[in-house]
C-alpha atoms as a PDB file:
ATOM      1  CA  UNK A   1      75.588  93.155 126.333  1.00  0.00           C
ATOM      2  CA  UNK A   2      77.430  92.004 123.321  1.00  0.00           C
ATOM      3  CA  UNK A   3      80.863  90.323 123.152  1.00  0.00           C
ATOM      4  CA  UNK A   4      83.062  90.514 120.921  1.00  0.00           C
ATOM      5  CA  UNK A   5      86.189  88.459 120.467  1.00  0.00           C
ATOM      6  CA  UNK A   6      87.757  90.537 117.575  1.00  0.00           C
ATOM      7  CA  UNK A   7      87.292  93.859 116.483  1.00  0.00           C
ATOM      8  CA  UNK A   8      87.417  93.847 112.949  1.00  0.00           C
ATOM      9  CA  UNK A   9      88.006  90.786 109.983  1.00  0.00           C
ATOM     10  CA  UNK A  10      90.631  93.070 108.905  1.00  0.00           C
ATOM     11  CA  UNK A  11      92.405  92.341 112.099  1.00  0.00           C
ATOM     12  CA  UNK A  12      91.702  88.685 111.606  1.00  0.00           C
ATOM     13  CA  UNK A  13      93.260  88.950 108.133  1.00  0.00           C
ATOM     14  CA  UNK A  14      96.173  90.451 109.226  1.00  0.00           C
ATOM     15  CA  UNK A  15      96.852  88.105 111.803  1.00  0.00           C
ATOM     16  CA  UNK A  16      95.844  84.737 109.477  1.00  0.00           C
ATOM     17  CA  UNK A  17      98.632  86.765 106.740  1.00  0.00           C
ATOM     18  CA  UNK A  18     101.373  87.406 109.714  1.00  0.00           C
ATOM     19  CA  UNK A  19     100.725  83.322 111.032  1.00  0.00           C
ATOM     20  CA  UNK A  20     101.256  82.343 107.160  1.00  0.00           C
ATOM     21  CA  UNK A  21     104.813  84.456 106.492  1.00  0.00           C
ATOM     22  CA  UNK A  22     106.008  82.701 109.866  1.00  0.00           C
ATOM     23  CA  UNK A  23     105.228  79.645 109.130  1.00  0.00           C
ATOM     24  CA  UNK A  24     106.329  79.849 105.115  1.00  0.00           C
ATOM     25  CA  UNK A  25     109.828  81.964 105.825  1.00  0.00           C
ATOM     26  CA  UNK A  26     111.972  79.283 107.030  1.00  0.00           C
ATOM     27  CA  UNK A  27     111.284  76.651 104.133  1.00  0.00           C
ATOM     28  CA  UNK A  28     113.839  77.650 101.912  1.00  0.00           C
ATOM     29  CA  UNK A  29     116.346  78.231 104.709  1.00  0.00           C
ATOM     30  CA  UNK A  30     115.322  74.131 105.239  1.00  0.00           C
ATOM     31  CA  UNK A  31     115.766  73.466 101.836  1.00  0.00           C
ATOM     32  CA  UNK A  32     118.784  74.980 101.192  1.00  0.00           C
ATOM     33  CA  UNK A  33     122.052  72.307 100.901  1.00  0.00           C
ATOM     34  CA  UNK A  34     124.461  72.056 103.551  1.00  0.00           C
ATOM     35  CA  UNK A  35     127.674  73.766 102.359  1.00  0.00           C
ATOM     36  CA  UNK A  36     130.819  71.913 102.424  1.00  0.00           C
ATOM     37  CA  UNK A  37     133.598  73.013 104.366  1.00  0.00           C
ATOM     38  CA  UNK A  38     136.137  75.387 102.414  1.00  0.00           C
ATOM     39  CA  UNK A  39     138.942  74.263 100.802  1.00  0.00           C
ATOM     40  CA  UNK A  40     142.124  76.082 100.925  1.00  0.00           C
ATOM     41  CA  UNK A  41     143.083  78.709  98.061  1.00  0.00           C
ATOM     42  CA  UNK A  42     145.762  76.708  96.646  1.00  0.00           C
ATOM     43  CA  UNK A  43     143.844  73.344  96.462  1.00  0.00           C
ATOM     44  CA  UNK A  44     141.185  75.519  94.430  1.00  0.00           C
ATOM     45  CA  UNK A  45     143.152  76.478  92.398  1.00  0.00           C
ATOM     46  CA  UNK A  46     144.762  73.665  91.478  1.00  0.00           C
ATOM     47  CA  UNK A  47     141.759  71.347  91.048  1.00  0.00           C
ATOM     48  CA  UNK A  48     140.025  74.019  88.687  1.00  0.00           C
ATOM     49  CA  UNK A  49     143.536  74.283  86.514  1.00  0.00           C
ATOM     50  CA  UNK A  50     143.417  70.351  86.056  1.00  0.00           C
ATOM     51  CA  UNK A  51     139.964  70.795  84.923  1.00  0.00           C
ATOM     52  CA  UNK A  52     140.428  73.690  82.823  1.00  0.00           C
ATOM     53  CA  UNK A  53     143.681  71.966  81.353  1.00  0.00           C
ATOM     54  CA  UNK A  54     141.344  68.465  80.742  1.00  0.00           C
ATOM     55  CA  UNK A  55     138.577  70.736  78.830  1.00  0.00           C
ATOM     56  CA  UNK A  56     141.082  72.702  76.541  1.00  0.00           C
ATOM     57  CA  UNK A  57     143.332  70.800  74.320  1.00  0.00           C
ATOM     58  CA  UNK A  58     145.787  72.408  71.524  1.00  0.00           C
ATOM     59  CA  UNK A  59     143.577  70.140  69.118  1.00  0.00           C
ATOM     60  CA  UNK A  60     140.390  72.090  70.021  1.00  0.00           C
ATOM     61  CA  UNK A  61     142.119  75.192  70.572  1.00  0.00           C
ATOM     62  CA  UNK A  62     143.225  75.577  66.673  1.00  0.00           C
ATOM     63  CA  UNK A  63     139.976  74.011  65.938  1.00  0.00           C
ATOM     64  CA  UNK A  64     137.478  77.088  67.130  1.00  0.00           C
ATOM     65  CA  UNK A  65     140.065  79.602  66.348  1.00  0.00           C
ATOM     66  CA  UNK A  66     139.751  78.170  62.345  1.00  0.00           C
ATOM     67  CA  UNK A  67     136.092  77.934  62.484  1.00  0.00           C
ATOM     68  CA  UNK A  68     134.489  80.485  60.176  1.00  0.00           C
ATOM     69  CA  UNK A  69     132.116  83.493  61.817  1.00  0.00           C
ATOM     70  CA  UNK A  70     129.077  82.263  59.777  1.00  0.00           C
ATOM     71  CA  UNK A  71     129.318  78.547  61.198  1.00  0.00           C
ATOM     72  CA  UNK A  72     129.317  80.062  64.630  1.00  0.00           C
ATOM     73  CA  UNK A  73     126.400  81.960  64.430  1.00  0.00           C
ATOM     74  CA  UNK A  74     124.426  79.017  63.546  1.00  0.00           C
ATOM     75  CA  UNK A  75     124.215  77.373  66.555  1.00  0.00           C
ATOM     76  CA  UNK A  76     120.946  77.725  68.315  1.00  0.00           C
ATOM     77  CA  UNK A  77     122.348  78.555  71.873  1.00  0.00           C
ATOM     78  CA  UNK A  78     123.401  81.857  69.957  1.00  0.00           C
ATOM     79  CA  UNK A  79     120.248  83.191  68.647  1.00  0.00           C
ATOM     80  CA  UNK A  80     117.956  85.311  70.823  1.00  0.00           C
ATOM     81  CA  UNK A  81     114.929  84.753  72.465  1.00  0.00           C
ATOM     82  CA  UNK A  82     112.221  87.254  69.964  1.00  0.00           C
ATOM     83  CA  UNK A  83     113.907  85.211  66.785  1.00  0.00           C
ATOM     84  CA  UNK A  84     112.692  82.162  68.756  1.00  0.00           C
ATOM     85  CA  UNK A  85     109.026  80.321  68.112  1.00  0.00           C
ATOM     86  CA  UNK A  86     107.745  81.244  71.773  1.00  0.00           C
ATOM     87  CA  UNK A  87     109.498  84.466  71.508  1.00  0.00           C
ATOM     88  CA  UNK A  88     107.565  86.070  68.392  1.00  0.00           C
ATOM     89  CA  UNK A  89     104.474  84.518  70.333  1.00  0.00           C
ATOM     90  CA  UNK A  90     105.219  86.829  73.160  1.00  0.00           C
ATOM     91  CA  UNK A  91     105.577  89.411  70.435  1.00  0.00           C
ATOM     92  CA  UNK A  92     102.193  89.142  68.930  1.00  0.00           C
ATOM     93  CA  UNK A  93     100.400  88.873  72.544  1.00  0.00           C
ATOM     94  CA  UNK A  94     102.146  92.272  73.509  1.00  0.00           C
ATOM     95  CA  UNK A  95     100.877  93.849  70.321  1.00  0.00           C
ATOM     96  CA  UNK A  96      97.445  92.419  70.514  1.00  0.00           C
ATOM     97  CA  UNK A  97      97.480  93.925  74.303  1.00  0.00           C
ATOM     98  CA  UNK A  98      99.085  97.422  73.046  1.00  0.00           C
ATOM     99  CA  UNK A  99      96.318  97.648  70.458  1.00  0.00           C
ATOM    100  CA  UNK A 100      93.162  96.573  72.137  1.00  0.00           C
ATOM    101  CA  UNK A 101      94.531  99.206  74.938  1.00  0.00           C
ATOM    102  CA  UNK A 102      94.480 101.930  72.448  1.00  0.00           C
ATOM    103  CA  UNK A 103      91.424 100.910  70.837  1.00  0.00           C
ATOM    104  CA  UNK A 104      89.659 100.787  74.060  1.00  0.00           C
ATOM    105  CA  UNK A 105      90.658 104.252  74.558  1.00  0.00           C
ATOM    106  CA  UNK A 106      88.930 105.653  71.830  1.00  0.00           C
ATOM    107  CA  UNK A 107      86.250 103.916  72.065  1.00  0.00           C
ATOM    108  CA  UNK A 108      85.436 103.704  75.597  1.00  0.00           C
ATOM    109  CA  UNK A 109      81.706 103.043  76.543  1.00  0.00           C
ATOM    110  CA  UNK A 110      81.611 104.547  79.652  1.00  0.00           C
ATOM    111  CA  UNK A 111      81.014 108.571  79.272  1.00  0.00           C
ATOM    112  CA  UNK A 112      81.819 110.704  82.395  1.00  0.00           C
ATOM    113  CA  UNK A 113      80.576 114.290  83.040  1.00  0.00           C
ATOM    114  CA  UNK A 114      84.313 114.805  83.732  1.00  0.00           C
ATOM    115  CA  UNK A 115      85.961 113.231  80.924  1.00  0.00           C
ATOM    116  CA  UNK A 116      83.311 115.344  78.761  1.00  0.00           C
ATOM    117  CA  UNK A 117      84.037 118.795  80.191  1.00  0.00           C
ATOM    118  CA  UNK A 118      87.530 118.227  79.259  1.00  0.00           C
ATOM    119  CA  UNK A 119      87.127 117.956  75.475  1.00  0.00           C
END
């Protein structure tokens, strides 16, 4: 007589999987910050128009509004991510990819009966 204690390793799998998710779902829930209480409306608005008021002078106001387009444009924040170094890299790895996948097409070294009845 022979005794088993599982049926399958599938069903072993499944239930090692299952145990992990358990365990791993509440970590972020631990991690996350405690949220401080809520302030009333008018408070928030106040303290963000003393900020925004402390950020925004008439000085730099006039400033930016006389700044030319062209010196805007130059700043780095502003230019996008394929005119960037790592961004033409990702570029030239996609192409590579796009045309070793059509090369590989053509020129396939496996031959199947089916593939060859459909020429």
């Amino acid at each position: 007589m022979t005794v088993r204690f599982f049926r399958s390793r599938a069903g072993l799998r499944r239930a090692a999987i299952l145990a992990i998710a358990v365990t791993l779902v509440p970590l972020p829930l631990a991690a996350a910050e405690k949220a401080a209480p809520a302030q009333p409306l008018r408070t928030s608005i106040a303290k963000h128009a003393s900020r925004e008021a402390l950020v925004t002078s008439p000085k730099r106001a006039s400033q930016s509004a006389a700044q030319p387009r062209a010196q805007r444009s130059s700043n780095p924040q502003g230019t996008g991510f394929f005119r960037s170094p790592a961004g033409i890299a990702c570029l030239a790895v996609i192409a590579a990819g796009t045309g070793y996948a059509l090369y590989s097409v053509s020129n396939d070294r496996i031959h199947s009966v089916a593939r060859d009845g459909q020429k």
